[in-house]
Protein backbone atom coordinates (compact mmCIF):
# COMPACT_ATOMS: atom_id res chain seq x y z
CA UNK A 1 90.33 143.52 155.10
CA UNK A 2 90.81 141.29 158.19
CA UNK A 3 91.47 143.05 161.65
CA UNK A 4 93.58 139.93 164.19
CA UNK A 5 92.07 141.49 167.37
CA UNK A 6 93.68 140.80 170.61
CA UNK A 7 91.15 141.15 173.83
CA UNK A 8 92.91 143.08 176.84
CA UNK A 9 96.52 141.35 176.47
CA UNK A 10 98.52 140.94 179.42
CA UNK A 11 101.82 139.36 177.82
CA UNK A 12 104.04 141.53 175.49
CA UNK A 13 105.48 138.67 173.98
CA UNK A 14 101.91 136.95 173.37
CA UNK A 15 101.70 140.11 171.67
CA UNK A 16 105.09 139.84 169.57
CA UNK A 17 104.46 136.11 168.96
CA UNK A 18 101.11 137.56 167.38
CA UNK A 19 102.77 139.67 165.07
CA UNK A 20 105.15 137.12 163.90
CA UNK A 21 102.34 134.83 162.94
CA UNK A 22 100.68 137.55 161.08
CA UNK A 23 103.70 138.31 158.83
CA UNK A 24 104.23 134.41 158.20
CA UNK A 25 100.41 134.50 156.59
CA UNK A 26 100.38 138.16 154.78
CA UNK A 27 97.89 139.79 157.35
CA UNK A 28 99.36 143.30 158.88
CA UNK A 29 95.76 144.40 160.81
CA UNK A 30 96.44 144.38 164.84
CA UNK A 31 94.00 145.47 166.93
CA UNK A 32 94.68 145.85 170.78
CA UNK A 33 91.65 146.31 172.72
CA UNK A 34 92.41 148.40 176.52
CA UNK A 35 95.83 146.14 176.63
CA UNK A 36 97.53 145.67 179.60
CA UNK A 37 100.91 145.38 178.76
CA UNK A 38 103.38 147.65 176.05
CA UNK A 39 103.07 146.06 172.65
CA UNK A 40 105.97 147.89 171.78
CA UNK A 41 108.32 146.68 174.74
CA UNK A 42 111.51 144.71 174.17
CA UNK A 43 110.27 141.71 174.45
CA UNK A 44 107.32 141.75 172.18
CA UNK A 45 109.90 143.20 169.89
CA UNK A 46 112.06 140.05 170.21
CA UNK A 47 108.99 137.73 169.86
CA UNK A 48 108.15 139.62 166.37
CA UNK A 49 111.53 139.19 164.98
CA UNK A 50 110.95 140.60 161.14
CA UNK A 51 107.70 141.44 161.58
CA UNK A 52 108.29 144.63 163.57
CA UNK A 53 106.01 146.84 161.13
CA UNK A 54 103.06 144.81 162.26
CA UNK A 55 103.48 145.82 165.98
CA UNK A 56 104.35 149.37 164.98
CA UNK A 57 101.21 149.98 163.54
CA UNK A 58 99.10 148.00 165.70
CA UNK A 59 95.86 150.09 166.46
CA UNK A 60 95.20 150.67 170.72
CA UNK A 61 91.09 150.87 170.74
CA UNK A 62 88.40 150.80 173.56
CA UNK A 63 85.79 149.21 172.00
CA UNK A 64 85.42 146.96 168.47
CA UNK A 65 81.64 146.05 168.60
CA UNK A 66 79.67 147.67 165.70
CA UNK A 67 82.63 148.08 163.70
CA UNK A 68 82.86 145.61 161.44
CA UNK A 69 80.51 143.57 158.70
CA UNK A 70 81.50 140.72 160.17
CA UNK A 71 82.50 139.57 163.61
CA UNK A 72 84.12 136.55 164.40
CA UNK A 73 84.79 135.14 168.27
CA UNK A 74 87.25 132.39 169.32
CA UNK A 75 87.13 130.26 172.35
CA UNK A 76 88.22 126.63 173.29
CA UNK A 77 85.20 126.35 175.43
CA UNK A 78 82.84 125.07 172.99
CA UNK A 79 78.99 124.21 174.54
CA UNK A 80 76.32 121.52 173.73
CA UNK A 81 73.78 121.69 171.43
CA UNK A 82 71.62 123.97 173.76
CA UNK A 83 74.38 126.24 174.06
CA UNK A 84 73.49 128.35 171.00
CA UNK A 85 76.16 130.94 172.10
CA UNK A 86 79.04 128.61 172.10
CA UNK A 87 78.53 126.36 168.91
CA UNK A 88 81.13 126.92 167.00
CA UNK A 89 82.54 126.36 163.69
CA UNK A 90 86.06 124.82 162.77
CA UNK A 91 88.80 126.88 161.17
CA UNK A 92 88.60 125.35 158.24
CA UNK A 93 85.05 126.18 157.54
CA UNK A 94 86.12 129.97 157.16
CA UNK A 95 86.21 131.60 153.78
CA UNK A 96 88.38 134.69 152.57
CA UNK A 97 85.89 137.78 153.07
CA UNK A 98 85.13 140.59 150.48
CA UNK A 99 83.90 142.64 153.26
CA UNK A 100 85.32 144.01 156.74
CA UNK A 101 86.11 141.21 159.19
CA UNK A 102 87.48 141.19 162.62
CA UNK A 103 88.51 137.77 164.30
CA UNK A 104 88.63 138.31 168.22
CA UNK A 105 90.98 136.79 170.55
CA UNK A 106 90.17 136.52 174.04
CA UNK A 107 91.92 137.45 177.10
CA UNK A 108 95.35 134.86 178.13
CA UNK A 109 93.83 133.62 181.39
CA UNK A 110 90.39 133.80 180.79
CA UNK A 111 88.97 134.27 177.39
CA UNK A 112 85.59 135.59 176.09
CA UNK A 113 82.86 136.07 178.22
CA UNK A 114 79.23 135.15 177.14
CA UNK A 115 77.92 138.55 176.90
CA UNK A 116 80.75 139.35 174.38
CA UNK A 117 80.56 136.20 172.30
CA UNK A 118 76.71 136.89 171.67
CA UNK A 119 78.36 140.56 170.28
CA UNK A 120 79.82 138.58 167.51
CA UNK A 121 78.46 137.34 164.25
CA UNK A 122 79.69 133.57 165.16
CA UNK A 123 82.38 132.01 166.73
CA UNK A 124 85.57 129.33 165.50
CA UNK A 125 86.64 126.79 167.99
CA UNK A 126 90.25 124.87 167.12
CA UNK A 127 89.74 121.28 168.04
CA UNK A 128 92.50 120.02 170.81
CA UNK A 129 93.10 117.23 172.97
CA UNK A 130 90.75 117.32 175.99
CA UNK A 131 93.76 116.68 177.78
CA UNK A 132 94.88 120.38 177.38
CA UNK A 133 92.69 121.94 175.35
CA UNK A 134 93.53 125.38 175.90
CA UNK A 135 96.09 126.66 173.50
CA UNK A 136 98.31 129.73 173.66
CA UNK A 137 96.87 132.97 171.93
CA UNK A 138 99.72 132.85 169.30
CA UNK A 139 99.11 128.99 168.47
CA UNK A 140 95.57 129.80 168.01
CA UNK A 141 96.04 132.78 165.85
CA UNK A 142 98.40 131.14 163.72
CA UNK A 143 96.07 127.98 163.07
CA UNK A 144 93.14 130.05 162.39
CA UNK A 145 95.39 132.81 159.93
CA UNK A 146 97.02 129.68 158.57
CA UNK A 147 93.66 127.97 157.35
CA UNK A 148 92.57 131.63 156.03
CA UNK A 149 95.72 131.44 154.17
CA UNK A 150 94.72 128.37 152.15
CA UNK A 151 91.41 129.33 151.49
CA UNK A 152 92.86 132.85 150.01
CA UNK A 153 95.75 130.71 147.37
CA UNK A 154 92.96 128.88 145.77
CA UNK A 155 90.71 132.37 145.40
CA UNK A 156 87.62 130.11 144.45
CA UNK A 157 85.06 132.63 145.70
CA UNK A 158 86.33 135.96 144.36
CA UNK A 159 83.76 136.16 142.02
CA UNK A 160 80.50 135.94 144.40
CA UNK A 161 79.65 139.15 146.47
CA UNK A 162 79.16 138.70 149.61
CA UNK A 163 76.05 140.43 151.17
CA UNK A 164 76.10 144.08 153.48
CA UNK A 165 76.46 144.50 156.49
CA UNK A 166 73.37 146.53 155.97
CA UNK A 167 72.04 143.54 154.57
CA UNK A 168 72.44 141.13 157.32
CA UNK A 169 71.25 143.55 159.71
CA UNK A 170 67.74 144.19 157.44
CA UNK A 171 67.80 140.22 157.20
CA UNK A 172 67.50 139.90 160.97
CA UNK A 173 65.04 142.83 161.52
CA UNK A 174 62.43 141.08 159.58
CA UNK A 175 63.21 137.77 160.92
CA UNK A 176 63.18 139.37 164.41
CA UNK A 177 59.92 140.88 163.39
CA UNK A 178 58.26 137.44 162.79
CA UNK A 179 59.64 136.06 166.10
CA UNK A 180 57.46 139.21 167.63
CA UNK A 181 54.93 138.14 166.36
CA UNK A 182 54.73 134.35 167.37
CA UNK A 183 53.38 133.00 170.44
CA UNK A 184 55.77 131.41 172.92
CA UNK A 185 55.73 129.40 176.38
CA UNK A 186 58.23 131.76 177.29
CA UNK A 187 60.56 134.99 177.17
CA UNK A 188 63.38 132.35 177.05
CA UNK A 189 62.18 130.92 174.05
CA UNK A 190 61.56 133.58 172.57
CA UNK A 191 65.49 135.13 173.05
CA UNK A 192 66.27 131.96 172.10
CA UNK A 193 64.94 132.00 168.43
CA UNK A 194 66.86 135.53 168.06
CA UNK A 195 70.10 134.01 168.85
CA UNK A 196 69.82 131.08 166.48
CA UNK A 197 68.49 133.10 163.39
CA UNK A 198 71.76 135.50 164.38
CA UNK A 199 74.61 132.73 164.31
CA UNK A 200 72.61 130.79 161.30
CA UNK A 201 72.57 134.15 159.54
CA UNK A 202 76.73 134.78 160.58
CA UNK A 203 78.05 131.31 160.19
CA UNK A 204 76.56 131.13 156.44
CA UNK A 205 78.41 133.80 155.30
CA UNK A 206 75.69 135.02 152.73
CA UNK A 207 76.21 136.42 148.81
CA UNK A 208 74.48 139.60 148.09
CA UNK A 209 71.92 137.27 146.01
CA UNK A 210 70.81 134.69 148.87
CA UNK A 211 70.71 137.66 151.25
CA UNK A 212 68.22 139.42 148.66
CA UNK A 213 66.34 135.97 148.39
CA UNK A 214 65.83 135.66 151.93
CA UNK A 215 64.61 139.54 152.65
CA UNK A 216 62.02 138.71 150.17
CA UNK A 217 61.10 135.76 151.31
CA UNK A 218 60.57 136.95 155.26
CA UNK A 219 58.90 139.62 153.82
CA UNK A 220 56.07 137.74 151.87
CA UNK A 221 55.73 135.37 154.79
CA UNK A 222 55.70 138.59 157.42
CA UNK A 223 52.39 140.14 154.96
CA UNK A 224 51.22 136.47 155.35
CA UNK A 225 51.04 136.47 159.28
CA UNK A 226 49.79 139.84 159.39
């Protein structure tokens, strides 16, 4: 149900450290996207220790955009309030999914670009000491699988289904439909509307009900401007 994606990995025992982590927390989904290095190579096998299965069956892909209801990006460089791309949320604030989910990992030296954090739904930041705030790739996974873990022993949303990923997308046509058909000083502006309504619509994590509330209500209020 939840894919740990690694961006372009250069360090085989990042890699094995990675797969450890997973194991610890009961998640066995690696993704490797156009790595750079042979996750099966001694020394990611040494890093993994018991959890050998997970590197084994680790998937090599091109591409993960598209693929999954829900997206989520990580990055230590968190921006200001005008920096819709990079506000994050904390760890913590994640819930177990019903649905699909990919958390992406950035690349060792350099992380996620901009242009592939606006590909995901939302994005977690790990707060750190602004002393050295970047952490290692298998520190960060294993904070952010660790906090899923918690969330997943007390089960208190099993029962509520989470909305489509149909449904989100039909939730942002008709917002995006409204936006086309405002008025604003500029193109900017404008871009900047459809980035907010797409992180307020990921970071909520919607049910299938509010999801169905909020379709109809962009709906009555796109008849109502037209």
């Amino acid at each position: 149900m939840i894919d740990v994606i690694l961006l372009e990995p250069e360090e085989a025992g990042n890699v094995g450290a990675v797969a450890r982590v997973m194991k610890n927390f009961g998640f066995t989904s690696l993704v490797l996207v156009n790595p750079k290095c042979d996750h099966l190579e001694e020394k990611a096998r040494n890093r993994a220790k018991h959890a050998q299965d997970v590197l084994e069956n680790a998937k090599i892909v091109s591409s993960i955009y598209g693929k999954y209801h829900t997206l989520i990006a990580t990055t230590g460089r968190i921006g200001t309030d005008y920096n819709v791309t990079r506000s994050p949320i904390a760890p913590a604030q994640l819930m177990p999914p019903q649905q699909k989910v990919g958390i992406l990992f950035g690349r060792e030296g350099s992380g996620l670009r901009n242009d592939e954090l606006e590909k995901c739904d939302f994005i977690i930041s790990i707060p750190t000491s602004p002393t050295y705030p970047v952490l290692n790739v298998s520190h960060a996974v294993c904070i952010v699988l660790y906090e899923l873990f918690q969330h997943q022993k007390r089960k208190s949303t099993d029962h509520i289904i989470t909305a489509t990923k149909k449904e989100k997308e039909q939730t942002l046509w008709l917002i995006n439909s409204i936006i086309d058909n405002i008025t604003f000083p500029t193109a900017s502006m404008r871009e900047t509307q459809r980035k907010v309504w797409k992180r307020i619509i990921g970071k909520s994590l919607l049910s299938h009900r509010e999801a169905a509330a909020l379709m109809g209500f962009f709906r009555r209020l796109s008849r109502k401007k037209s």
